[in-house]
N, C-alpha and C. Protein backbone atom coordinates (compact mmCIF):
# COMPACT_ATOMS: atom_id res chain seq x y z
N UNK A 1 -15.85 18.01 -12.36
CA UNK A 1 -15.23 18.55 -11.15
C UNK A 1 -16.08 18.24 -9.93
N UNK A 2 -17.37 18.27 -9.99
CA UNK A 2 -18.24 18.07 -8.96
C UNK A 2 -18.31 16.61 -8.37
N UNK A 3 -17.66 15.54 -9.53
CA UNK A 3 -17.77 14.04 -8.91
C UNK A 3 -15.96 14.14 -8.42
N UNK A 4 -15.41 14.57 -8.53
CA UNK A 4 -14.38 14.70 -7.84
C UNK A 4 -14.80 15.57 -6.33
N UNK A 5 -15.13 16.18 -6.21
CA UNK A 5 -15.08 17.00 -4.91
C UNK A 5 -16.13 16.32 -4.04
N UNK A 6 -16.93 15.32 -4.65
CA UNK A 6 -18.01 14.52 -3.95
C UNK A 6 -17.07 13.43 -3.95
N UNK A 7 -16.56 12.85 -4.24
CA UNK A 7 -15.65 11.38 -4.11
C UNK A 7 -14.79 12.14 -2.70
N UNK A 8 -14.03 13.24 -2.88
CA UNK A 8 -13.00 13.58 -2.00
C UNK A 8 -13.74 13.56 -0.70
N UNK A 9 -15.12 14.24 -0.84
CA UNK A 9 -15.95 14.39 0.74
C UNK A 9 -16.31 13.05 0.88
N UNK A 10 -16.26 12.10 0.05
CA UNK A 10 -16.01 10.58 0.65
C UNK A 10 -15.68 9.94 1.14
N UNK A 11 -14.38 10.25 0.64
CA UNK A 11 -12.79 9.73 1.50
C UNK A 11 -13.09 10.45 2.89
N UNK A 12 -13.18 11.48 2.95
CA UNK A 12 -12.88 12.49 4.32
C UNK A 12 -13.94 11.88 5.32
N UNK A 13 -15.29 11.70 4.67
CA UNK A 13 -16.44 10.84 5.38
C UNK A 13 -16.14 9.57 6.44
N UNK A 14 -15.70 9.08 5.27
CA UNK A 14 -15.09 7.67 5.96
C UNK A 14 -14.02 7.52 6.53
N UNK A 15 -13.40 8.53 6.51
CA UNK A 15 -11.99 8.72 7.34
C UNK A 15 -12.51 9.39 9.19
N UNK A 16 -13.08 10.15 9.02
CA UNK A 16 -14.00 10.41 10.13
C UNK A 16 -14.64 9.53 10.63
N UNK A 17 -15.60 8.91 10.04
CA UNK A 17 -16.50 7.93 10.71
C UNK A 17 -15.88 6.94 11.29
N UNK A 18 -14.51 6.34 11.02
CA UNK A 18 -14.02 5.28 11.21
C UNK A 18 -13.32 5.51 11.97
N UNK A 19 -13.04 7.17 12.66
CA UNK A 19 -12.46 7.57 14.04
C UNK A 19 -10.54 7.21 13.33
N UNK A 20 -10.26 7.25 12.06
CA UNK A 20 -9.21 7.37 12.21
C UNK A 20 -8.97 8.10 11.47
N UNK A 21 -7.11 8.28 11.61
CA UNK A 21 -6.35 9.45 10.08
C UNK A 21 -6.29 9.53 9.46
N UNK A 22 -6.36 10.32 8.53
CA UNK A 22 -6.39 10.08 6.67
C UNK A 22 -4.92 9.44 6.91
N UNK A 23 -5.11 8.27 6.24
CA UNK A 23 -3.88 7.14 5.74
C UNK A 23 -3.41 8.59 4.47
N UNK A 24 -1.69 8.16 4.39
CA UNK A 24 -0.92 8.84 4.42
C UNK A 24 -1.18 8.75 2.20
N UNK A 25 -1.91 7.40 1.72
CA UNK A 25 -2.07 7.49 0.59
C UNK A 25 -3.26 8.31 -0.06
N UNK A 26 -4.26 8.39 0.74
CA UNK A 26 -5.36 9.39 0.73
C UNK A 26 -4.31 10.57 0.77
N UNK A 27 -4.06 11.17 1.38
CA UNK A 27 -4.10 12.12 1.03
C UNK A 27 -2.77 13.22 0.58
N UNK A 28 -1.96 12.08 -0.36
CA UNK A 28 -1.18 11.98 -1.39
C UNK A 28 -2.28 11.85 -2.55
N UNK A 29 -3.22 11.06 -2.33
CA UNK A 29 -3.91 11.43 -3.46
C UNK A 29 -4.70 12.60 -3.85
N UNK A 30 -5.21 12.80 -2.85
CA UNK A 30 -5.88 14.09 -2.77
C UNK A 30 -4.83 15.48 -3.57
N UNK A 31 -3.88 15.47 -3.15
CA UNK A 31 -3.07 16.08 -3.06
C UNK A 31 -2.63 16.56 -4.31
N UNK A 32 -2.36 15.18 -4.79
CA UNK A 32 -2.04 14.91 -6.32
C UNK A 32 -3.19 15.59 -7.10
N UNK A 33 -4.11 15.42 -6.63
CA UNK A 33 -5.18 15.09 -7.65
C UNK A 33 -5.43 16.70 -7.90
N UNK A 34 -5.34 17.64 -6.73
CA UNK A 34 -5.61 18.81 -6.72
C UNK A 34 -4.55 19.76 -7.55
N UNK A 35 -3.21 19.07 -7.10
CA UNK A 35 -2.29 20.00 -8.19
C UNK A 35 -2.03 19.20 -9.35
N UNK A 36 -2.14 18.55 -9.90
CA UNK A 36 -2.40 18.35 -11.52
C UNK A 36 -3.46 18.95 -11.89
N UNK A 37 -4.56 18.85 -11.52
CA UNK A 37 -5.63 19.29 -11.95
C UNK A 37 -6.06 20.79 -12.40
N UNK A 38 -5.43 21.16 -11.43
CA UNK A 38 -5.34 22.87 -11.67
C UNK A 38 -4.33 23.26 -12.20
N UNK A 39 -3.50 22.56 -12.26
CA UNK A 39 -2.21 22.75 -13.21
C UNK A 39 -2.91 22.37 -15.17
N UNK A 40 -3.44 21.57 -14.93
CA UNK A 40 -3.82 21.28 -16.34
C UNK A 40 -5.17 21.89 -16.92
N UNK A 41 -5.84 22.50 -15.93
CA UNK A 41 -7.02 22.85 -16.20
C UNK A 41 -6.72 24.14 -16.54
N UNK A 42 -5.51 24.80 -15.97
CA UNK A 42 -4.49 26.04 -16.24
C UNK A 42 -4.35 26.17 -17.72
N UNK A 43 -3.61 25.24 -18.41
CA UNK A 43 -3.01 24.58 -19.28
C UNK A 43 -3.88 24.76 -20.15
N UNK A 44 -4.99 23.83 -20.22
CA UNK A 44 -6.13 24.03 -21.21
C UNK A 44 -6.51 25.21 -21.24
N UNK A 45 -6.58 25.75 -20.42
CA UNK A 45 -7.50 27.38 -20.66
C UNK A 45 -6.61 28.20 -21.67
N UNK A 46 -5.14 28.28 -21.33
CA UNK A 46 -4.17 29.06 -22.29
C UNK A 46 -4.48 28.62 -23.74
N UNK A 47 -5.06 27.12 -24.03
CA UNK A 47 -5.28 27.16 -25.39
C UNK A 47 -6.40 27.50 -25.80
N UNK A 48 -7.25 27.24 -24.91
CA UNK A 48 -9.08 27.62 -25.62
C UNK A 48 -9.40 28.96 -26.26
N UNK A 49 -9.62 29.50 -26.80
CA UNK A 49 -10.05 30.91 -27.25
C UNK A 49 -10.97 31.61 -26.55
N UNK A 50 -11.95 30.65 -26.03
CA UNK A 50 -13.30 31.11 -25.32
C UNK A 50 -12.75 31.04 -23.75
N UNK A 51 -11.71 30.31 -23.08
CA UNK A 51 -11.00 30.41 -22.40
C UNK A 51 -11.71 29.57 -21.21
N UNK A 52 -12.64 28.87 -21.23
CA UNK A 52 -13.74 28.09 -20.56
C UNK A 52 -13.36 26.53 -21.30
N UNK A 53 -13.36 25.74 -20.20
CA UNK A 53 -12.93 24.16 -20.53
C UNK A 53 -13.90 23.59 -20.22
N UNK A 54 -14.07 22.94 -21.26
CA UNK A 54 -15.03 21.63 -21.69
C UNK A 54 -15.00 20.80 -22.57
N UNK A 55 -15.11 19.36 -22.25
CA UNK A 55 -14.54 18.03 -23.30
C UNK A 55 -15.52 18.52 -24.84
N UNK A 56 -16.39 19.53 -25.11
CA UNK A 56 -16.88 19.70 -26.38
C UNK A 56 -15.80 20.93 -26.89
N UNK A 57 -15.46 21.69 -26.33
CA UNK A 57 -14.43 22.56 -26.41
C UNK A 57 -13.26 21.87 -27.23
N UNK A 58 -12.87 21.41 -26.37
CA UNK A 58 -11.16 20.34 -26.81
C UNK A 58 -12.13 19.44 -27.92
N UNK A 59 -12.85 18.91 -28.05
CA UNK A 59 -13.29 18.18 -29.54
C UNK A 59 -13.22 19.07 -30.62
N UNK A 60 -13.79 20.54 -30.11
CA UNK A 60 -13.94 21.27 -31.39
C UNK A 60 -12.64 21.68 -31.96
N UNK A 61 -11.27 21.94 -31.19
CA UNK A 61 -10.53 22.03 -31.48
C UNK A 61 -9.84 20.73 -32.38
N UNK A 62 -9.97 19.72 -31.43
CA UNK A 62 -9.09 18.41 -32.35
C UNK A 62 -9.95 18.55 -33.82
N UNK A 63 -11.45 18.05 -33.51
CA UNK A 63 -12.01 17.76 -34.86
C UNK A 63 -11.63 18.67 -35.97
N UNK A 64 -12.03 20.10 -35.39
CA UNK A 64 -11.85 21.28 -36.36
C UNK A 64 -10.26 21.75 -37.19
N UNK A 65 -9.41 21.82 -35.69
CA UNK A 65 -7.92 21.75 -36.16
C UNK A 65 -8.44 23.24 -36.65
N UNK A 66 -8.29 24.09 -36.03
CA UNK A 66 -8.31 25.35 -36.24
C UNK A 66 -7.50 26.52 -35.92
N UNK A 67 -6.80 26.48 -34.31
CA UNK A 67 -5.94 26.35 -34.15
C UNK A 67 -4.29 25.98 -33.83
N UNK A 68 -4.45 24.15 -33.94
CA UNK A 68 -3.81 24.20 -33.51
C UNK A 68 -2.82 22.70 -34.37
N UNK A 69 -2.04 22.06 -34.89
CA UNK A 69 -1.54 21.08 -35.37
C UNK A 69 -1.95 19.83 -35.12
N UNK A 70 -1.93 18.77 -35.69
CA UNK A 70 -2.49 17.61 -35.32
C UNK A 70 -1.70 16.86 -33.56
N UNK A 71 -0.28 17.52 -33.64
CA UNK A 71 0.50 17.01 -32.78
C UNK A 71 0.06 17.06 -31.65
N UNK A 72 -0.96 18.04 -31.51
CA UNK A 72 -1.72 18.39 -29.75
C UNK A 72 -2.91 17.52 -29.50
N UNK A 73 -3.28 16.72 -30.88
CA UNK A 73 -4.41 15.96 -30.39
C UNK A 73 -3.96 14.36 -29.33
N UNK A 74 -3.34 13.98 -29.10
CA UNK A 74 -3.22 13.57 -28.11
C UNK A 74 -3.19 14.04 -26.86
N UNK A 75 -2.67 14.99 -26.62
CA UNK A 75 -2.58 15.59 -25.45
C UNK A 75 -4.15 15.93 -24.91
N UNK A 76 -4.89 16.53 -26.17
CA UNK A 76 -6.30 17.22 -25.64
C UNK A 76 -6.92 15.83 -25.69
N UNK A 77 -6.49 14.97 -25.91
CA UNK A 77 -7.32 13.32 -25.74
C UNK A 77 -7.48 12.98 -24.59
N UNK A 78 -5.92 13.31 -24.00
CA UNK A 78 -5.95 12.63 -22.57
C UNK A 78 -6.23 13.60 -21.78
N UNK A 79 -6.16 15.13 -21.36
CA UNK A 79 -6.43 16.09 -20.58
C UNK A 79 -8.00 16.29 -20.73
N UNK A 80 -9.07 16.05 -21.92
CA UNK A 80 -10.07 16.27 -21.91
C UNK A 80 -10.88 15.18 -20.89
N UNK A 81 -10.13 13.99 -20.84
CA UNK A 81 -10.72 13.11 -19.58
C UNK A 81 -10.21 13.08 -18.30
N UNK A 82 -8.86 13.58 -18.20
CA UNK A 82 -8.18 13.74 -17.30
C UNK A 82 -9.16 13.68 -15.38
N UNK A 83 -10.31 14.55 -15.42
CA UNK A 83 -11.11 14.86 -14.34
C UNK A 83 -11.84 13.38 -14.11
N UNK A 84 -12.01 12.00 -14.95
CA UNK A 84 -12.20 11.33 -14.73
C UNK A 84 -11.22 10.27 -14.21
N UNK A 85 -10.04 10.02 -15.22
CA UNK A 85 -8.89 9.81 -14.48
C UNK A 85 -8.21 9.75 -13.37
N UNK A 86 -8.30 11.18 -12.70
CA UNK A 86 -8.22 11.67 -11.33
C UNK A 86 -9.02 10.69 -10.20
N UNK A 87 -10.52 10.56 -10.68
CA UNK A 87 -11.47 9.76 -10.20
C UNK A 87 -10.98 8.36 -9.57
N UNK A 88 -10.42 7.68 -11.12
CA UNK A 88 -10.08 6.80 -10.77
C UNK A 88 -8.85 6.49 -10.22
N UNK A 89 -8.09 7.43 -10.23
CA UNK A 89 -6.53 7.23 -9.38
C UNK A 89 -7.35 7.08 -7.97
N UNK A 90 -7.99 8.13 -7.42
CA UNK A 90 -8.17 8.42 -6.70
C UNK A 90 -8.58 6.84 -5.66
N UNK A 91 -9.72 6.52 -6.57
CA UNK A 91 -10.42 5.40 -6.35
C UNK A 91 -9.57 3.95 -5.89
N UNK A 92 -8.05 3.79 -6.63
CA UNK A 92 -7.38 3.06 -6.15
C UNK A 92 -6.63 3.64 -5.02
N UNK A 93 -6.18 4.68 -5.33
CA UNK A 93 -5.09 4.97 -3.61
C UNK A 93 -5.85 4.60 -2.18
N UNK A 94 -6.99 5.22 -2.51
CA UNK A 94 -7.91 4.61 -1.45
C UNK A 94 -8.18 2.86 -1.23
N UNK A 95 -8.80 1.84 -2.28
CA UNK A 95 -8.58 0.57 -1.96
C UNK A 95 -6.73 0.18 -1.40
N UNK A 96 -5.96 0.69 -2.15
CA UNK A 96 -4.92 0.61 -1.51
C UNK A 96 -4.42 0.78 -0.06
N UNK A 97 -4.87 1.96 0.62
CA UNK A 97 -5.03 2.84 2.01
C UNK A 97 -5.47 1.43 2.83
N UNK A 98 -6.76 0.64 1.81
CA UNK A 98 -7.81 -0.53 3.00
C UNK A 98 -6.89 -1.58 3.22
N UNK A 99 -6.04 -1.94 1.80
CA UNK A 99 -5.42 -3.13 1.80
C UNK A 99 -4.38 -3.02 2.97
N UNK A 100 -3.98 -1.94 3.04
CA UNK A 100 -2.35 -1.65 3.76
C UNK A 100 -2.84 -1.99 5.33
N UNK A 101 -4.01 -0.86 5.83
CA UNK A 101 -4.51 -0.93 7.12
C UNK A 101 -5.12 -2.90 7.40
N UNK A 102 -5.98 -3.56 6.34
CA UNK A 102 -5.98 -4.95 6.56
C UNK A 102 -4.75 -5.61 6.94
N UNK A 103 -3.82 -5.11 6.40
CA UNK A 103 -2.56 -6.58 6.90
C UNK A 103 -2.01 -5.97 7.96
N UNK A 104 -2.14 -4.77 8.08
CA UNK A 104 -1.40 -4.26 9.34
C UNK A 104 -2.15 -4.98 10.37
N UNK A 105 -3.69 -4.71 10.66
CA UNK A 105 -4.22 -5.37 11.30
C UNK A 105 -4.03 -7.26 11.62
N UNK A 106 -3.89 -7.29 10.41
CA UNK A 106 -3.77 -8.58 10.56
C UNK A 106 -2.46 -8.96 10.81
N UNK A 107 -1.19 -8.74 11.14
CA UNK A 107 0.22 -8.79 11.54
C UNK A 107 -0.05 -8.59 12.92
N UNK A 108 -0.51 -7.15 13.25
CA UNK A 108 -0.41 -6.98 14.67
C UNK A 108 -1.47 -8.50 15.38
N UNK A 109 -2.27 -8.97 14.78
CA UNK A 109 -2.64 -10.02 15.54
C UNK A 109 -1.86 -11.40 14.82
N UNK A 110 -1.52 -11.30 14.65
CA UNK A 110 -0.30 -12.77 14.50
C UNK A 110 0.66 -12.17 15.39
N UNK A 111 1.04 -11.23 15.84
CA UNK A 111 1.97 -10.78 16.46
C UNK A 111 1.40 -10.90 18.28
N UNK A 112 0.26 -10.59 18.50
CA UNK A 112 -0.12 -11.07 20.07
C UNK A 112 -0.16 -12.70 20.08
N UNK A 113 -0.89 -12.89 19.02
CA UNK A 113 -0.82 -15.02 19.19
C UNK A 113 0.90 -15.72 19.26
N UNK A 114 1.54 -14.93 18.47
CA UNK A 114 3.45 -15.18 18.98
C UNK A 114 3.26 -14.93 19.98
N UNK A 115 3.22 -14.26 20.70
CA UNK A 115 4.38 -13.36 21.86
C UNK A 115 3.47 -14.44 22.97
N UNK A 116 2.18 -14.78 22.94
CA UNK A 116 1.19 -15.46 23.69
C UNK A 116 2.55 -16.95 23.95
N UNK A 117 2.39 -17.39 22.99
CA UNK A 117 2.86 -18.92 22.05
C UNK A 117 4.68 -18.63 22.45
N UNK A 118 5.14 -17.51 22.52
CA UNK A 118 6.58 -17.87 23.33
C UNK A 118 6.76 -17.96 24.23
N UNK A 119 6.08 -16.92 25.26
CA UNK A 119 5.91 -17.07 26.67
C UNK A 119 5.42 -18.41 27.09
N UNK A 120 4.33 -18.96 26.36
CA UNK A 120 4.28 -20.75 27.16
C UNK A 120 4.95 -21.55 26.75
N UNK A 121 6.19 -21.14 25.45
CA UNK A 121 6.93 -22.32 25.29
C UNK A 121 8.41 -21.84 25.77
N UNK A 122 8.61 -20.52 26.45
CA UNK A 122 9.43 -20.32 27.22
C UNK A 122 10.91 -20.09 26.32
N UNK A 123 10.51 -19.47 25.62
CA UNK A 123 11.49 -19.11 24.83
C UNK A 123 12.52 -17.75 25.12
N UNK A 124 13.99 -17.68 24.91
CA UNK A 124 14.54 -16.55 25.32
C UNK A 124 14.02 -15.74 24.29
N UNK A 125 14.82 -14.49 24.35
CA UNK A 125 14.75 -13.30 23.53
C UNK A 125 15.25 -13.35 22.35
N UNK A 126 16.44 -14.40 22.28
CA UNK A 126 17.06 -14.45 21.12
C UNK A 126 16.34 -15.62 20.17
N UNK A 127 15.80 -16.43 20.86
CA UNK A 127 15.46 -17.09 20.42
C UNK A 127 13.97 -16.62 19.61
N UNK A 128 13.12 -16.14 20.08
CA UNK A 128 11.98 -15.16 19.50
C UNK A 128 12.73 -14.23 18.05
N UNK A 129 13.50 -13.78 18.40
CA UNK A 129 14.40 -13.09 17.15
C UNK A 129 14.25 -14.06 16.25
N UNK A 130 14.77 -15.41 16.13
CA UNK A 130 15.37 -16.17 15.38
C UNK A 130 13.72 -16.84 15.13
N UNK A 131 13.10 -16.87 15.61
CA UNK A 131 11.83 -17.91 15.11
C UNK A 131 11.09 -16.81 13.83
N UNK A 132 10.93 -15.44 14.63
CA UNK A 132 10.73 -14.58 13.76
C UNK A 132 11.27 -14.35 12.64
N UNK A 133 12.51 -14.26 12.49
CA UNK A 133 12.97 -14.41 11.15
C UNK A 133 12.53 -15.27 10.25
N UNK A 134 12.61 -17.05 11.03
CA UNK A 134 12.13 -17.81 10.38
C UNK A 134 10.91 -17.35 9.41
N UNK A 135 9.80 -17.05 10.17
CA UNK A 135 9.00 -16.83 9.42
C UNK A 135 8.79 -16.05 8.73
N UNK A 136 9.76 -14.91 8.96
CA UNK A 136 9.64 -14.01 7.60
C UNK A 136 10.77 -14.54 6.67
N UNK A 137 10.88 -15.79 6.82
CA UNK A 137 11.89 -16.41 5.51
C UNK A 137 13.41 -16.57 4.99
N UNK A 138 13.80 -16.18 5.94
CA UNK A 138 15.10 -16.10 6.07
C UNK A 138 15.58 -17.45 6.13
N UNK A 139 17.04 -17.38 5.56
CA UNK A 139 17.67 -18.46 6.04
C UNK A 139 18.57 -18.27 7.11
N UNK A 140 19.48 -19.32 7.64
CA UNK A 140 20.39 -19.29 8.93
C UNK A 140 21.65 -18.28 8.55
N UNK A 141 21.87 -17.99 7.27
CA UNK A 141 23.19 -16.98 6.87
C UNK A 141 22.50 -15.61 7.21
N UNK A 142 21.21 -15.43 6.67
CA UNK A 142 20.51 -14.41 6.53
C UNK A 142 20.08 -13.62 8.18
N UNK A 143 20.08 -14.85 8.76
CA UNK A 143 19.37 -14.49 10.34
C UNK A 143 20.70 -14.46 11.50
N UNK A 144 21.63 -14.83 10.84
CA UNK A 144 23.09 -14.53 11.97
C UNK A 144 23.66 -13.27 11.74
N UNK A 145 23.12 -12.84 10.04
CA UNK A 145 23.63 -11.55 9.62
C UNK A 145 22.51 -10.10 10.29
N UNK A 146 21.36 -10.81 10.20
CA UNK A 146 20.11 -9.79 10.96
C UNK A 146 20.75 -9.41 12.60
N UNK A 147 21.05 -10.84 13.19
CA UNK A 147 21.50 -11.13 14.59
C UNK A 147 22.76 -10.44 15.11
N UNK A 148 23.78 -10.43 13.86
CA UNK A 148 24.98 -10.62 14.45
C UNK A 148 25.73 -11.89 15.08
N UNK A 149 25.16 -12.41 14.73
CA UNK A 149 25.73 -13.81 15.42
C UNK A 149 26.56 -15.03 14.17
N UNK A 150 26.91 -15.89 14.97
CA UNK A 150 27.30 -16.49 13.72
C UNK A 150 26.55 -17.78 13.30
N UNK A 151 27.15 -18.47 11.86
CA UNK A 151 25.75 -19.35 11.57
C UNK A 151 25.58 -20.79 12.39
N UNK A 152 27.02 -21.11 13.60
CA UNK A 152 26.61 -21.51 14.03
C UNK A 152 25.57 -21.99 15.55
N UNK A 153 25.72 -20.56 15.88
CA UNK A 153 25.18 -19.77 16.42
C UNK A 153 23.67 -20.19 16.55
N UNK A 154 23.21 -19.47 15.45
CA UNK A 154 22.05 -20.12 14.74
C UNK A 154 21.56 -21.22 15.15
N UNK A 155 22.38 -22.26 14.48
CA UNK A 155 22.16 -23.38 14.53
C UNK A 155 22.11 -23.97 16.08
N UNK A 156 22.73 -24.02 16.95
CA UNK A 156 22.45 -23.98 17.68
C UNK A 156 20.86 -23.55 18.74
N UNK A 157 20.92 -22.53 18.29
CA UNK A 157 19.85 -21.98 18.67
C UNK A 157 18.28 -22.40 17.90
N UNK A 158 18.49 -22.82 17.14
CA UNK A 158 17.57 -23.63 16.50
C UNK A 158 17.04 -24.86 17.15
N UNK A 159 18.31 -25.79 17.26
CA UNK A 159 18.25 -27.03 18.08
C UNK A 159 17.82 -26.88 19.46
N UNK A 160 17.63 -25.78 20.28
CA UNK A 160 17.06 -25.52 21.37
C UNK A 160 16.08 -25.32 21.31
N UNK A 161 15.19 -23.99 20.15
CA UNK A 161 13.97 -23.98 19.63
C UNK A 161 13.33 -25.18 19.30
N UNK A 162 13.98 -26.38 18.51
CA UNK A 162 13.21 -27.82 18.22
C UNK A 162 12.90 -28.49 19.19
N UNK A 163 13.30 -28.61 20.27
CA UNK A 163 13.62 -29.21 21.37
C UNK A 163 12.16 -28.45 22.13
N UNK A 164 12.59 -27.28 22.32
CA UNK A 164 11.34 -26.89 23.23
C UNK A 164 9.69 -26.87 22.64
N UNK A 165 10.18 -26.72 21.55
CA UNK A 165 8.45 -26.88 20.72
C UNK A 165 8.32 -28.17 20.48
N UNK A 166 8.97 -29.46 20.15
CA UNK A 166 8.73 -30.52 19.97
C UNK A 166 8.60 -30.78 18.26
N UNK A 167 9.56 -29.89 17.66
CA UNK A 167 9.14 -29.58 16.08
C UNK A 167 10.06 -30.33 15.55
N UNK A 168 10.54 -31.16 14.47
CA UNK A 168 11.82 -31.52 13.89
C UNK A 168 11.76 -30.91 12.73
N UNK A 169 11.21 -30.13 12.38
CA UNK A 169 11.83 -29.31 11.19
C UNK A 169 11.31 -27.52 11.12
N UNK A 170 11.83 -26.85 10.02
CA UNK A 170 11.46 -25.22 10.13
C UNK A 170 9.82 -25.45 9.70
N UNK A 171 9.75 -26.08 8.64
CA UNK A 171 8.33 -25.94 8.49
C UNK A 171 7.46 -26.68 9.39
N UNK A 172 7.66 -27.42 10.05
CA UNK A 172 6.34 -27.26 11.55
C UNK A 172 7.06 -26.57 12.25
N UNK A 173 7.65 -25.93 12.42
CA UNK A 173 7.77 -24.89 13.50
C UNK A 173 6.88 -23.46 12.91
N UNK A 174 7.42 -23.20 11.15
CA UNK A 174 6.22 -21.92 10.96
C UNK A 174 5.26 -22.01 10.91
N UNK A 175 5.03 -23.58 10.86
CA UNK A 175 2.99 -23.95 11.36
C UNK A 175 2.85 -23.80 12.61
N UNK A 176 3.49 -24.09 13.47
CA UNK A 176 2.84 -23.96 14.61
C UNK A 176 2.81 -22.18 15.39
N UNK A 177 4.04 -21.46 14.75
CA UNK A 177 3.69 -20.34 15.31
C UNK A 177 2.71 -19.18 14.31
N UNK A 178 2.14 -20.02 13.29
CA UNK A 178 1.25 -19.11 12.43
C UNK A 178 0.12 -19.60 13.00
N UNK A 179 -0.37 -20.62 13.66
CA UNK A 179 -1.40 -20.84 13.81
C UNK A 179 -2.12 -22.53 13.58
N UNK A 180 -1.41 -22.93 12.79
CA UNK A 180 -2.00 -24.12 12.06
C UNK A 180 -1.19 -25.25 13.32
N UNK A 181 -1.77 -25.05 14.41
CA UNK A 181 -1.72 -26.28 15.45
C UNK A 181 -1.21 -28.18 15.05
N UNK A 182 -2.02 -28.29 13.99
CA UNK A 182 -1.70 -29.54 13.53
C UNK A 182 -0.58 -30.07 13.02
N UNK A 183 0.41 -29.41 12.75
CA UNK A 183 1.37 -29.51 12.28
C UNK A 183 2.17 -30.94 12.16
């Protein structure tokens, strides 16, 4: 219990220090971690006799089988580690929390180098719509249906996009607005 409540003042540590909010998976985990835990630590106590939980406790029971059928020894298998478990859930929601905040970060700056990169190639509004799509992969059915427009529409609007970037196809056009200049 104590490397749990020291892991949690971890999370909270570094959530502070880094001047931002507990990300919304922290503390779903936290969360989690607190009501299972006491829910099961509940749980175990109703079976113990001595009424005090400890992984030698739940052994003496499985090994001994004294009170209770063989059918519960799984259960006291996995609840007797359970507080480590927790640990490690814990341990991923958090790398998860880093991964999520990395790409965010990293979108919002592909997202100023666009908006930079339309304005000097003078692109309308609709047309920014439509490059964007591009790069999130769409095709021309897919991006008249996002748009509202129709596919030839699109197309059109494409051929104005090629024209002003100097691109003859989609893939140097998503090189050049990801970054990769050489295209």
């Amino acid at each position: 219990e104590l490397l749990c409540f020291i892991y949690i003042g971890y999370l909270l540590f570094n959530a502070i220090r880094s001047k931002k909010d507990l990300y919304l998976l922290n503390t779903t985990g936290v969360f989690l971690f607190f009501v299972l835990f006491i829910n099961i630590r509940l749980f175990i106590e109703g079976f113990l006799p001595s009424g005090k939980v400890s992984i030698s406790a739940v052994m003496n029971i499985i090994f001994n089988d004294q009170y209770y059928t063989q059918s519960y020894t799984p259960i006291f298998i996995f609840l007797s580690f359970f507080p480590y478990l927790s640990i490690f859930i814990l341990y991923i929601f958090s790398k998860i929390d880093y991964i999520i905040l990395y790409q965010k970060q990293n979108n919002s700056q592909i997202t100023l180098d666009q908006s930079d990169r339309f304005k000097e190639l003078k692109l309308t509004e609709r047309e920014v719509e439509i490059v964007e799509a591009l790069i999130e992969g769409y095709s021309n059915i897919e991006i008249a249906e996002k748009c509202f427009i129709s596919v030839g529409t699109v197309k059109n609007h494409l051929s104005h996009i090629y024209r002003k970037t100097n691109c003859s196809s989609r893939s140097k056009l998503i090189k050049l607005f990801i970054g990769h200049d050489n295209a």
